[in-house]
PDB file of N, CA and C in Angstrom:
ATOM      1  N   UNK A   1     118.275  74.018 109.057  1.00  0.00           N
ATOM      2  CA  UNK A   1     119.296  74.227 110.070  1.00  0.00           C
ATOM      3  C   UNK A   1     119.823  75.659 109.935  1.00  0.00           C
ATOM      4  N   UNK A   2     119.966  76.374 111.150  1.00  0.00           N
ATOM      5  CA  UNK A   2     119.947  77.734 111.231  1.00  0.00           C
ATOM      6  C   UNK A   2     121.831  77.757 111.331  1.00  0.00           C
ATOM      7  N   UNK A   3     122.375  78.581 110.403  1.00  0.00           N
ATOM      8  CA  UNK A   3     124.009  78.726 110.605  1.00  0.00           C
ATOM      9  C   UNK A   3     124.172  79.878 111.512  1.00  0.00           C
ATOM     10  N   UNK A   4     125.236  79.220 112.641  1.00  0.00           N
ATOM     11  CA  UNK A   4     125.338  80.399 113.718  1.00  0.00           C
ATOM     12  C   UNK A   4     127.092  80.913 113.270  1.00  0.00           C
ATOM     13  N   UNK A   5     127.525  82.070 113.616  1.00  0.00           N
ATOM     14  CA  UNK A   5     128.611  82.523 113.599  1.00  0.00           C
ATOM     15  C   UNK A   5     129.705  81.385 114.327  1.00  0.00           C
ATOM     16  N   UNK A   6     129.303  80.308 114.989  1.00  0.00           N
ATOM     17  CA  UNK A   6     129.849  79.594 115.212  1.00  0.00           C
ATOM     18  C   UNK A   6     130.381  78.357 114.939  1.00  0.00           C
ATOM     19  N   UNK A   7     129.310  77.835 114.186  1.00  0.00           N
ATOM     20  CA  UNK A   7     129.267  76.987 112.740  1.00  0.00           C
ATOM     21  C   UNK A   7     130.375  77.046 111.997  1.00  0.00           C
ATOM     22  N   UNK A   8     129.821  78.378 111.150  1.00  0.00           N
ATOM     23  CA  UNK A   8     130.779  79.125 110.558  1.00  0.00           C
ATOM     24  C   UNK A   8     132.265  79.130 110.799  1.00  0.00           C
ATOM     25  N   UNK A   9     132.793  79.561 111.752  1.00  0.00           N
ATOM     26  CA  UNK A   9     134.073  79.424 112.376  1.00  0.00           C
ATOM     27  C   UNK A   9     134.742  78.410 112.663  1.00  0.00           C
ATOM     28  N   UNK A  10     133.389  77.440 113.041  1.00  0.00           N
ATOM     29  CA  UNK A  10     134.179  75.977 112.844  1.00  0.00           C
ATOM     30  C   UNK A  10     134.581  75.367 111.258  1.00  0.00           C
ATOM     31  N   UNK A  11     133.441  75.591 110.468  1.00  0.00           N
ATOM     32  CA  UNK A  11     133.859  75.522 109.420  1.00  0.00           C
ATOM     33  C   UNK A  11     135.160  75.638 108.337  1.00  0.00           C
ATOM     34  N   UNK A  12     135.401  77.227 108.735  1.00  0.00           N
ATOM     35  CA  UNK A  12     136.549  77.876 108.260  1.00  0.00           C
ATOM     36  C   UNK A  12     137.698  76.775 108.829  1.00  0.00           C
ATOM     37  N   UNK A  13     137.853  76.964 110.223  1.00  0.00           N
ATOM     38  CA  UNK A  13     139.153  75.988 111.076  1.00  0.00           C
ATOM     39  C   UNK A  13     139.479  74.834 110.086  1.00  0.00           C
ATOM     40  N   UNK A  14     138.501  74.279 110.104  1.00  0.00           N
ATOM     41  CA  UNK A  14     138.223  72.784 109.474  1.00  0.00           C
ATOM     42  C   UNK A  14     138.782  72.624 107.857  1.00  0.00           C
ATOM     43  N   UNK A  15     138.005  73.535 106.779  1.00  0.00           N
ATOM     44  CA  UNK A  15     138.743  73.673 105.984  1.00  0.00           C
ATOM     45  C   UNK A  15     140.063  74.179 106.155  1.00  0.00           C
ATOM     46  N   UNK A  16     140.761  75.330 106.525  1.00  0.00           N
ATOM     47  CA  UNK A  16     141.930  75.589 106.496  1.00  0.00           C
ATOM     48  C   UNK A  16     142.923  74.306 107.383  1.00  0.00           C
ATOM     49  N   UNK A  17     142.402  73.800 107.894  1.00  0.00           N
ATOM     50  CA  UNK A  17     143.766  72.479 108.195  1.00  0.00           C
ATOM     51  C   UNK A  17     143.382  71.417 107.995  1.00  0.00           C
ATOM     52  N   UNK A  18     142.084  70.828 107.042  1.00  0.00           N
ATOM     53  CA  UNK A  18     142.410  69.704 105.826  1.00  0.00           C
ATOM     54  C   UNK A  18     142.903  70.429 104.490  1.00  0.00           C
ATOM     55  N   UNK A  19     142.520  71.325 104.019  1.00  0.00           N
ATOM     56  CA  UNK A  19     142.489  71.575 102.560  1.00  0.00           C
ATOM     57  C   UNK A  19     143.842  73.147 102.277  1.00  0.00           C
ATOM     58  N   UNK A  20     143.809  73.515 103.653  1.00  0.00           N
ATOM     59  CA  UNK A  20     144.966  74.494 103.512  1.00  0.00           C
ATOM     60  C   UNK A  20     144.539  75.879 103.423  1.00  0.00           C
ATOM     61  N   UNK A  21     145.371  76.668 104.303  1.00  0.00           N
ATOM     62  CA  UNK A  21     144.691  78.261 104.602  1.00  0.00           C
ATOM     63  C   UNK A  21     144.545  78.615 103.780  1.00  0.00           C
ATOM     64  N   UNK A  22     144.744  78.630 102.739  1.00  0.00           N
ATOM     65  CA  UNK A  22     144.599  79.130 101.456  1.00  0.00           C
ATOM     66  C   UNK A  22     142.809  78.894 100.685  1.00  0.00           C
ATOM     67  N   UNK A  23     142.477  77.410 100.835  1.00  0.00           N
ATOM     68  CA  UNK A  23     141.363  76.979 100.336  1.00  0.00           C
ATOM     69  C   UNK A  23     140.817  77.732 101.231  1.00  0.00           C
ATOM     70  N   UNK A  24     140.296  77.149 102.665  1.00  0.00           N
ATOM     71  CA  UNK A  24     139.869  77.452 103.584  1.00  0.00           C
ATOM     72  C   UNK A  24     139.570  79.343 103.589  1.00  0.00           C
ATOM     73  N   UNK A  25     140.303  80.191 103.570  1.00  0.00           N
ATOM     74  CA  UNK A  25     139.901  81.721 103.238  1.00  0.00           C
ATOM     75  C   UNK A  25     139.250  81.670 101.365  1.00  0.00           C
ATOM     76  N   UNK A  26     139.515  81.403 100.656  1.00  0.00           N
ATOM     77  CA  UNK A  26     138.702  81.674  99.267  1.00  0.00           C
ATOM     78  C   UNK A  26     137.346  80.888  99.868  1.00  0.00           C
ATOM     79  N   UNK A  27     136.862  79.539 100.572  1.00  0.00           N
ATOM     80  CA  UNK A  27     135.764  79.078 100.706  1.00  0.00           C
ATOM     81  C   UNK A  27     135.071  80.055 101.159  1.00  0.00           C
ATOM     82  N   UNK A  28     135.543  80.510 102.328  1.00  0.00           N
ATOM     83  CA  UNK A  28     134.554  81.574 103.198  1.00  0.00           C
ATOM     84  C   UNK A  28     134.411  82.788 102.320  1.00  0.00           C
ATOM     85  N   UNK A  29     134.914  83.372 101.182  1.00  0.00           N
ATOM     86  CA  UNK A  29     134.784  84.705 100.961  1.00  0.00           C
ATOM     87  C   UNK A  29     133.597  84.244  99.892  1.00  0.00           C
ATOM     88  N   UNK A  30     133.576  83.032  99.606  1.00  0.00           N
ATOM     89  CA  UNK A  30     132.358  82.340  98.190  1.00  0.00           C
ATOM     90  C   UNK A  30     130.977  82.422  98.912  1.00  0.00           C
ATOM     91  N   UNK A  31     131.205  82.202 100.450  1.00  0.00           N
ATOM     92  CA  UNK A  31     129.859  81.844 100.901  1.00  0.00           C
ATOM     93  C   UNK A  31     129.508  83.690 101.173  1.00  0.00           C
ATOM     94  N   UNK A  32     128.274  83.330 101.693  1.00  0.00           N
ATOM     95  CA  UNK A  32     127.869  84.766 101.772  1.00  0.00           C
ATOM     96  C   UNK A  32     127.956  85.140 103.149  1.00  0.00           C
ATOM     97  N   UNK A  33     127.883  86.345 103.620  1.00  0.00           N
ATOM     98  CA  UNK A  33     127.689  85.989 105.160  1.00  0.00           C
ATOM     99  C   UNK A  33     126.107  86.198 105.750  1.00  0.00           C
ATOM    100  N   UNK A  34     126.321  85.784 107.340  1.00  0.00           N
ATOM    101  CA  UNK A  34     125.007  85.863 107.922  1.00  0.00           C
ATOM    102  C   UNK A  34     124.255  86.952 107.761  1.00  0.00           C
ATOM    103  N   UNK A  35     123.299  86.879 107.999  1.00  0.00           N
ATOM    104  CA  UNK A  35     122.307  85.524 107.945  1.00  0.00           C
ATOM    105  C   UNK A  35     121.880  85.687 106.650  1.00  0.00           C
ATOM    106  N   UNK A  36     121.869  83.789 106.421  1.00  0.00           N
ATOM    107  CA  UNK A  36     121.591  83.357 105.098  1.00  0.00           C
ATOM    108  C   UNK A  36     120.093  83.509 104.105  1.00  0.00           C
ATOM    109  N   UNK A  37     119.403  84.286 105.303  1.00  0.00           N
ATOM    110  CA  UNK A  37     117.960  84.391 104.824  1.00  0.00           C
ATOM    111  C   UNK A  37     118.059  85.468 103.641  1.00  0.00           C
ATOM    112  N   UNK A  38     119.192  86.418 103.378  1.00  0.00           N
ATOM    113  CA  UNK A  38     119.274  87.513 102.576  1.00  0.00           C
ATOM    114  C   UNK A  38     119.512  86.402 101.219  1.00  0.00           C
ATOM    115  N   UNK A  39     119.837  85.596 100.622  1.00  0.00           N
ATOM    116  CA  UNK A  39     120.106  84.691  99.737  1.00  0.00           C
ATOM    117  C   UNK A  39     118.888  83.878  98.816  1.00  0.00           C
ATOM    118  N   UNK A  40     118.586  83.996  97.606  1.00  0.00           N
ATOM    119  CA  UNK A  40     117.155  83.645  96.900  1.00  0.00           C
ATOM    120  C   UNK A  40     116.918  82.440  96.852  1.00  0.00           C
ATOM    121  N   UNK A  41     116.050  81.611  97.292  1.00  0.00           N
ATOM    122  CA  UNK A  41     116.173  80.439  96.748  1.00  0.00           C
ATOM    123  C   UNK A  41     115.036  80.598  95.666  1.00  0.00           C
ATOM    124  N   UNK A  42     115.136  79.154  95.451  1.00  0.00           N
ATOM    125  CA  UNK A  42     114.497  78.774  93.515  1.00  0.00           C
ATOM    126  C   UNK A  42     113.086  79.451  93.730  1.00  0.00           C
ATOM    127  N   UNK A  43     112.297  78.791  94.825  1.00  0.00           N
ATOM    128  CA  UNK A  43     110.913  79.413  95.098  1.00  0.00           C
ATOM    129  C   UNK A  43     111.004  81.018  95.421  1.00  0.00           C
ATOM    130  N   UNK A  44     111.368  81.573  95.941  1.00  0.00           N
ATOM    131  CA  UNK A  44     111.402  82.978  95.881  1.00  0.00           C
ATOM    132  C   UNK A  44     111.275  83.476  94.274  1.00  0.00           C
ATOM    133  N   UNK A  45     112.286  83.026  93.497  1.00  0.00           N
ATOM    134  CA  UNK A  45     112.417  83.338  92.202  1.00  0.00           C
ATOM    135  C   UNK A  45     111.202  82.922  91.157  1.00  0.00           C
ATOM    136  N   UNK A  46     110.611  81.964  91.571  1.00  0.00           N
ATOM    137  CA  UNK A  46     109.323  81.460  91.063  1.00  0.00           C
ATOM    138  C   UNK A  46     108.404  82.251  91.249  1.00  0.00           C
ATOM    139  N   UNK A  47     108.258  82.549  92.643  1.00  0.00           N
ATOM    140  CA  UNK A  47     107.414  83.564  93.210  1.00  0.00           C
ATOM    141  C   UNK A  47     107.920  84.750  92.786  1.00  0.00           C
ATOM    142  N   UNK A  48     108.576  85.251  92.392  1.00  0.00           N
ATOM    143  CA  UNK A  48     109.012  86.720  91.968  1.00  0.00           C
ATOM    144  C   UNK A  48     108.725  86.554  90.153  1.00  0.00           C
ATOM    145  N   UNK A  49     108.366  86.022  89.424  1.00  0.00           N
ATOM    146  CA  UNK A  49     107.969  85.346  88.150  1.00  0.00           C
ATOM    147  C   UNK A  49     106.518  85.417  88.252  1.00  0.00           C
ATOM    148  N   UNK A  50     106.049  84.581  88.930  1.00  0.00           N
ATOM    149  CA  UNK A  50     104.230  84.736  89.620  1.00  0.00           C
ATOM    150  C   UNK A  50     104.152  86.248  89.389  1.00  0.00           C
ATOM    151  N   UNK A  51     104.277  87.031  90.432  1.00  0.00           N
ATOM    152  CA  UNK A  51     104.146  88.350  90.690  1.00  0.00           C
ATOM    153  C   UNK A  51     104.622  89.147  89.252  1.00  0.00           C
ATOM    154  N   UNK A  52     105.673  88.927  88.771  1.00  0.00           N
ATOM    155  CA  UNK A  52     105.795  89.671  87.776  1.00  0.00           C
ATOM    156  C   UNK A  52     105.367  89.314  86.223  1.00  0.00           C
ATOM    157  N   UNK A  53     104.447  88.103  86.789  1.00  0.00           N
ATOM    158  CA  UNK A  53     103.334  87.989  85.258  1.00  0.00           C
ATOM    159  C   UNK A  53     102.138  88.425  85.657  1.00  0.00           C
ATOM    160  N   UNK A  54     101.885  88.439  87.128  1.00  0.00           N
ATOM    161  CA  UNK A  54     100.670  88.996  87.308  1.00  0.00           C
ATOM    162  C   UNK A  54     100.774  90.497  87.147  1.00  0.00           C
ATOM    163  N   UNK A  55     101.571  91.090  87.265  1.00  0.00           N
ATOM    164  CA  UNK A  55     102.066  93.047  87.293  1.00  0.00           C
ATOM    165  C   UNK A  55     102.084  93.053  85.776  1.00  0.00           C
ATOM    166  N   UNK A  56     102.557  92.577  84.784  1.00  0.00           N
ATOM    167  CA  UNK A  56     102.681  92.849  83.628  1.00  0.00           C
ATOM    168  C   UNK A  56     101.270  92.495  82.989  1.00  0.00           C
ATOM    169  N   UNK A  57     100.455  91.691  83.458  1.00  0.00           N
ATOM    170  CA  UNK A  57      98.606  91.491  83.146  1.00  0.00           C
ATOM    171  C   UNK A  57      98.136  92.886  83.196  1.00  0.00           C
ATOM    172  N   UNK A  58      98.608  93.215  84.017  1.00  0.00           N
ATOM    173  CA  UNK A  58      97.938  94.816  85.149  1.00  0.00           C
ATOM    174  C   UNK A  58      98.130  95.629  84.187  1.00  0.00           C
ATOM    175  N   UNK A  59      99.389  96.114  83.611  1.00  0.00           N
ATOM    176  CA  UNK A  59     100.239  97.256  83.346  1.00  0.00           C
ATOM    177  C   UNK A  59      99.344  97.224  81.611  1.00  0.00           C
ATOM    178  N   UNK A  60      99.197  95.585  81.092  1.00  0.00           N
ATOM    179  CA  UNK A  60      98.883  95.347  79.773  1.00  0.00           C
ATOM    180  C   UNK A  60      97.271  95.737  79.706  1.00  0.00           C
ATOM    181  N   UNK A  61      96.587  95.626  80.449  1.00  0.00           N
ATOM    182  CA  UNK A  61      94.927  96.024  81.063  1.00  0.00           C
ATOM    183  C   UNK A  61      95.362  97.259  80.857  1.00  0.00           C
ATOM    184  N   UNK A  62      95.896  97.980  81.813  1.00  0.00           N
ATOM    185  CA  UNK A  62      95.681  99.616  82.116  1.00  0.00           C
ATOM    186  C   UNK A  62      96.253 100.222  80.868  1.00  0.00           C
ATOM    187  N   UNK A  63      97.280  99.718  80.146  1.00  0.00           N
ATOM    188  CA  UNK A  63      97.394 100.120  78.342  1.00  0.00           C
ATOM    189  C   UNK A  63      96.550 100.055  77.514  1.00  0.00           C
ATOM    190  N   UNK A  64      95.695  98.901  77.449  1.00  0.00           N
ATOM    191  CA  UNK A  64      94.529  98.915  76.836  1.00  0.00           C
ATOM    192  C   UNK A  64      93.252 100.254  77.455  1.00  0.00           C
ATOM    193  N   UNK A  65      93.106  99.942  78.548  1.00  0.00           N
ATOM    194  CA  UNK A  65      92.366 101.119  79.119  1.00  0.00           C
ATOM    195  C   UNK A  65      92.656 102.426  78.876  1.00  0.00           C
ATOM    196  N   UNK A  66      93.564 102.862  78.346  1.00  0.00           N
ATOM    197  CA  UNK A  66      94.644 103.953  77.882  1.00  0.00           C
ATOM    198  C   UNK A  66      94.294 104.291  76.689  1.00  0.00           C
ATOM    199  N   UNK A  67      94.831 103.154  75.878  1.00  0.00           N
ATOM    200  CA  UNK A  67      94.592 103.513  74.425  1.00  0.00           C
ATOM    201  C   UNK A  67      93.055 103.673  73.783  1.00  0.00           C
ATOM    202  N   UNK A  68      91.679 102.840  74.711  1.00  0.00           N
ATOM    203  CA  UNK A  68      90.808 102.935  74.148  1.00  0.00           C
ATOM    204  C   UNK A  68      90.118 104.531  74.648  1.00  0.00           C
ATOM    205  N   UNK A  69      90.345 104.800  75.872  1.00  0.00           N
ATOM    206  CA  UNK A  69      90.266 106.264  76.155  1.00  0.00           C
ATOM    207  C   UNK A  69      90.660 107.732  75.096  1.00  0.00           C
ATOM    208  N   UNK A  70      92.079 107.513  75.048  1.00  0.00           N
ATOM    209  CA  UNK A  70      92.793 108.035  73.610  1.00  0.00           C
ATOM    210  C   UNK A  70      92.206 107.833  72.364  1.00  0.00           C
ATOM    211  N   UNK A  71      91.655 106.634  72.049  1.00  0.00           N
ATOM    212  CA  UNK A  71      91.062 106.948  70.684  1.00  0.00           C
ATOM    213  C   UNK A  71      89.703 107.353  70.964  1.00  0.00           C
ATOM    214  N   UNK A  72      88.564 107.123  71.602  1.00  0.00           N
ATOM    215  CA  UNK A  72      87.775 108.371  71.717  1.00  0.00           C
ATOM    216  C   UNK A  72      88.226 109.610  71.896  1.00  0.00           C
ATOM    217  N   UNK A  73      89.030 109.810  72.547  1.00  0.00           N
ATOM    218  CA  UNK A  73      89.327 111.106  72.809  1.00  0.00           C
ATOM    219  C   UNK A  73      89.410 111.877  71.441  1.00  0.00           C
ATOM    220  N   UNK A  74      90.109 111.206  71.110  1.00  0.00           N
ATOM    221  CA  UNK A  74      91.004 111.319  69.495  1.00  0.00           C
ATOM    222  C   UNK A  74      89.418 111.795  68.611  1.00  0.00           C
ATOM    223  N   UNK A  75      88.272 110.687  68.591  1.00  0.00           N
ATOM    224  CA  UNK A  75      87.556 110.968  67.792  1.00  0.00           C
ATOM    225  C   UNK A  75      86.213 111.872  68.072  1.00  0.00           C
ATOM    226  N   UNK A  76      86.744 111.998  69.309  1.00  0.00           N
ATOM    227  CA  UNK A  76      85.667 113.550  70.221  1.00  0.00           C
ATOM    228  C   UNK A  76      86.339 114.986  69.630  1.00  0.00           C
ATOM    229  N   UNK A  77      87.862 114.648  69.156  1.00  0.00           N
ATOM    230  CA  UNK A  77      88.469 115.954  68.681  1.00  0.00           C
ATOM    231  C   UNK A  77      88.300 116.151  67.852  1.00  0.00           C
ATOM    232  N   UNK A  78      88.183 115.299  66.736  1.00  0.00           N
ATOM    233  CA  UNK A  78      87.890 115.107  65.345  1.00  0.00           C
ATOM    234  C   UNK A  78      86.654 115.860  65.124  1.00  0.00           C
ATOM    235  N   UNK A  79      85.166 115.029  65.892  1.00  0.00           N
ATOM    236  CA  UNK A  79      83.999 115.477  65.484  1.00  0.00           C
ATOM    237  C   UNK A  79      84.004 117.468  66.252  1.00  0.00           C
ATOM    238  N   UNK A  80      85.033 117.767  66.716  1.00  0.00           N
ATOM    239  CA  UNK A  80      84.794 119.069  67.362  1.00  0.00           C
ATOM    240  C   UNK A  80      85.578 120.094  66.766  1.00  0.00           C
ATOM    241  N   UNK A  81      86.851 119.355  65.568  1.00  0.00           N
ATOM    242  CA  UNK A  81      87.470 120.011  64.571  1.00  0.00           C
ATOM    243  C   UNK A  81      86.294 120.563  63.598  1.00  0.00           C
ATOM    244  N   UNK A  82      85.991 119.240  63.621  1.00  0.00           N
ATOM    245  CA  UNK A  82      84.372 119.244  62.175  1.00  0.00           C
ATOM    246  C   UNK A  82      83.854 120.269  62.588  1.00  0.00           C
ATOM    247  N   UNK A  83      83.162 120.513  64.102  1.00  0.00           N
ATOM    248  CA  UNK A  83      81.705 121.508  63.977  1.00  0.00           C
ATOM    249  C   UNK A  83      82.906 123.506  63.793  1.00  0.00           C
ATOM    250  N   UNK A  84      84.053 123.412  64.582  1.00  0.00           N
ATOM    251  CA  UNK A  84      84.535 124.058  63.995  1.00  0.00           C
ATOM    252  C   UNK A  84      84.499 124.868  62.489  1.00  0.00           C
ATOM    253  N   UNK A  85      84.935 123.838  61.812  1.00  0.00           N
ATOM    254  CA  UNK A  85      85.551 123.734  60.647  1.00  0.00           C
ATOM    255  C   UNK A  85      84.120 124.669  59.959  1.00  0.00           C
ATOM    256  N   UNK A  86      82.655 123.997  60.491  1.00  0.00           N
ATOM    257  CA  UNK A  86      81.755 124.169  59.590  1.00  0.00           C
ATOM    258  C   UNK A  86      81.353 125.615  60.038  1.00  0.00           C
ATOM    259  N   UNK A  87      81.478 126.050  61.247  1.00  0.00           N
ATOM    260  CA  UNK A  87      81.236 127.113  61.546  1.00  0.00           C
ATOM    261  C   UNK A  87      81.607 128.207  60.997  1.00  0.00           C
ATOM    262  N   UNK A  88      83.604 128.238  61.182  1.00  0.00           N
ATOM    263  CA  UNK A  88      84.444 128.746  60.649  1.00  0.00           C
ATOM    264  C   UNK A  88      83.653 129.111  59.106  1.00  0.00           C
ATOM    265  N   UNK A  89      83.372 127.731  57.448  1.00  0.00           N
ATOM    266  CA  UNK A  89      82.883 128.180  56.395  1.00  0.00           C
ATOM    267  C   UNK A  89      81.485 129.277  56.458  1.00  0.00           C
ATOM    268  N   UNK A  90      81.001 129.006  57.676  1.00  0.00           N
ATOM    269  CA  UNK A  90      79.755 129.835  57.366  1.00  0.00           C
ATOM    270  C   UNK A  90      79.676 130.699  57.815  1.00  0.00           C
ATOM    271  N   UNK A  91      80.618 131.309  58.789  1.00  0.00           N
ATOM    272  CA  UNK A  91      81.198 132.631  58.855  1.00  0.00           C
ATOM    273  C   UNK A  91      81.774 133.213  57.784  1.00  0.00           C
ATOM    274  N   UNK A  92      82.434 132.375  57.031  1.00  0.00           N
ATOM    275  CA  UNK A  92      83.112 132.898  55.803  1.00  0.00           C
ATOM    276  C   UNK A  92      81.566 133.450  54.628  1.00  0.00           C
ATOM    277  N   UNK A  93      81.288 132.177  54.860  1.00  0.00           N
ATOM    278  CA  UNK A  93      80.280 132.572  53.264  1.00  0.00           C
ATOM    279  C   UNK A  93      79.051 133.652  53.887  1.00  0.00           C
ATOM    280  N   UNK A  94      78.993 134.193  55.132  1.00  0.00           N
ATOM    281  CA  UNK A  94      78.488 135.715  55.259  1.00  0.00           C
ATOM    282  C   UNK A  94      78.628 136.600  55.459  1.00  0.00           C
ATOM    283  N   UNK A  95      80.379 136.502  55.421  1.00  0.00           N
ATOM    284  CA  UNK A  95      81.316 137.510  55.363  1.00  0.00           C
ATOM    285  C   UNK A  95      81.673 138.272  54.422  1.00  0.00           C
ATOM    286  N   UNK A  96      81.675 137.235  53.663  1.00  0.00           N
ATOM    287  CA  UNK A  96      82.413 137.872  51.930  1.00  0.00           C
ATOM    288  C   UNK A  96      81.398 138.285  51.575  1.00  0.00           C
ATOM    289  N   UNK A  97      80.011 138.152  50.964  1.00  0.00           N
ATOM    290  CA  UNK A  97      78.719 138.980  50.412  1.00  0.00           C
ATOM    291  C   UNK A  97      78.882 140.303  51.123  1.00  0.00           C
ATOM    292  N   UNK A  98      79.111 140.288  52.641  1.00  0.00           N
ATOM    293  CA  UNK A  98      79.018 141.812  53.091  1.00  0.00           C
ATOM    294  C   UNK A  98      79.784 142.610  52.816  1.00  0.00           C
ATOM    295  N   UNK A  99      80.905 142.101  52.670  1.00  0.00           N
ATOM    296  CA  UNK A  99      82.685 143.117  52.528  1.00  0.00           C
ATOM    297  C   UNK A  99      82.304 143.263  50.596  1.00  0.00           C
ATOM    298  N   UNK A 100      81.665 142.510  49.953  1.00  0.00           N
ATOM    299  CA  UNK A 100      81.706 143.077  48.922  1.00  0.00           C
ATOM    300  C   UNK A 100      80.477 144.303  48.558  1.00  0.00           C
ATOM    301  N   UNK A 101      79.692 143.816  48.921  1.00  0.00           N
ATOM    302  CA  UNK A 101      78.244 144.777  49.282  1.00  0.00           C
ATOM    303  C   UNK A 101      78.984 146.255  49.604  1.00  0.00           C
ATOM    304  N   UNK A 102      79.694 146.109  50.950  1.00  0.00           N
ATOM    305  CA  UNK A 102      80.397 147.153  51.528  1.00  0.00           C
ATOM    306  C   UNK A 102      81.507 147.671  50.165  1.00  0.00           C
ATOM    307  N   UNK A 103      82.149 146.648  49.947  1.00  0.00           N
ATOM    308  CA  UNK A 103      83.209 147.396  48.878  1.00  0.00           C
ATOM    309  C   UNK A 103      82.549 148.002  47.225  1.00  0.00           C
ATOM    310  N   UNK A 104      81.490 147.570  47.221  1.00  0.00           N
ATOM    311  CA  UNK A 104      80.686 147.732  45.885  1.00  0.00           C
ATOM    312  C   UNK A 104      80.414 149.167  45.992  1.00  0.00           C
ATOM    313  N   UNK A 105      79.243 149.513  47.638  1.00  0.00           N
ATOM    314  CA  UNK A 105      79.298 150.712  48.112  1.00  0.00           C
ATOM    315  C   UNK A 105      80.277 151.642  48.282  1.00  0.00           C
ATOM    316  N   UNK A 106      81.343 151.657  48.560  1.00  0.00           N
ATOM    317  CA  UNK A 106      82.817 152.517  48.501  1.00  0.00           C
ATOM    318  C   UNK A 106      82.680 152.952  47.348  1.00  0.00           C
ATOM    319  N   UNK A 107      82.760 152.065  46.157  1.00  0.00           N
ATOM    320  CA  UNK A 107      83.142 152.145  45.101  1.00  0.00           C
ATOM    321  C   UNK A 107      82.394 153.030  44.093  1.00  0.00           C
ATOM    322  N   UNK A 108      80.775 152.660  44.197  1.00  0.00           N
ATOM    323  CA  UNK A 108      79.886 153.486  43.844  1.00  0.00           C
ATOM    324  C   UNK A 108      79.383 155.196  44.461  1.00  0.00           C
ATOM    325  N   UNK A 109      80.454 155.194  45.494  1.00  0.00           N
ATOM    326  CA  UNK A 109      80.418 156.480  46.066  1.00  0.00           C
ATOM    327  C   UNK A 109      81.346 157.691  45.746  1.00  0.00           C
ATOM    328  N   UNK A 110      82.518 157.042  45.226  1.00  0.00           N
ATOM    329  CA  UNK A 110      83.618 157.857  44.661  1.00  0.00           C
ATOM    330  C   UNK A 110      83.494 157.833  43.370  1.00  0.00           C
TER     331      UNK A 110
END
């Protein structure tokens, strides 16, 4: 049953001269006003529960999809620290023979 502004008004009348102007204005300020479709019922709220276990499935998927991305990532950096790392020593260890070669030469010249 659809509440019309007229309903309503009868309503109000009705309470305020059995129960007293007094009841009658606090009743109406409890109810909500038109139209009553803005108001949740239980199934809406069920349905808004549905939806927000199915969104939190989603969000918990695409975290996983996240984190397993990130740890390759993680261990693509690792193995690219490594070839670094090894490069870096073997630059070193044909560096130092020359700078001493070179400094041996200085040395034997003066």
């Amino acid at each position: 049953m659809r509440t019309t502004d007229q309903k309503r008004t009868d309503l109000h009348n009705f309470v305020r001269e059995n129960w007293g102007t007094e009841m009658g204005d606090t009743l109406m300020e409890f109810l909500p006003n038109p139209p009553w479709t803005d108001v949740a019922t239980r199934q809406d709220i069920a349905n808004i529960r549905v939806e927000l276990g199915s969104l939190r499935q989603n969000v918990d998927a695409d975290m996983r999809r996240i984190e397993s991305r990130m740890d390759s990532g993680f261990a693509n950096i690792d193995k690219s620290l490594k070839a670094i790392n090894w490069r870096i020593t073997g630059l070193i260890s044909i560096l130092v023979p020359v700078f001493l070669a070179y400094a041996t030469a200085l040395w034997q010249l003066k």
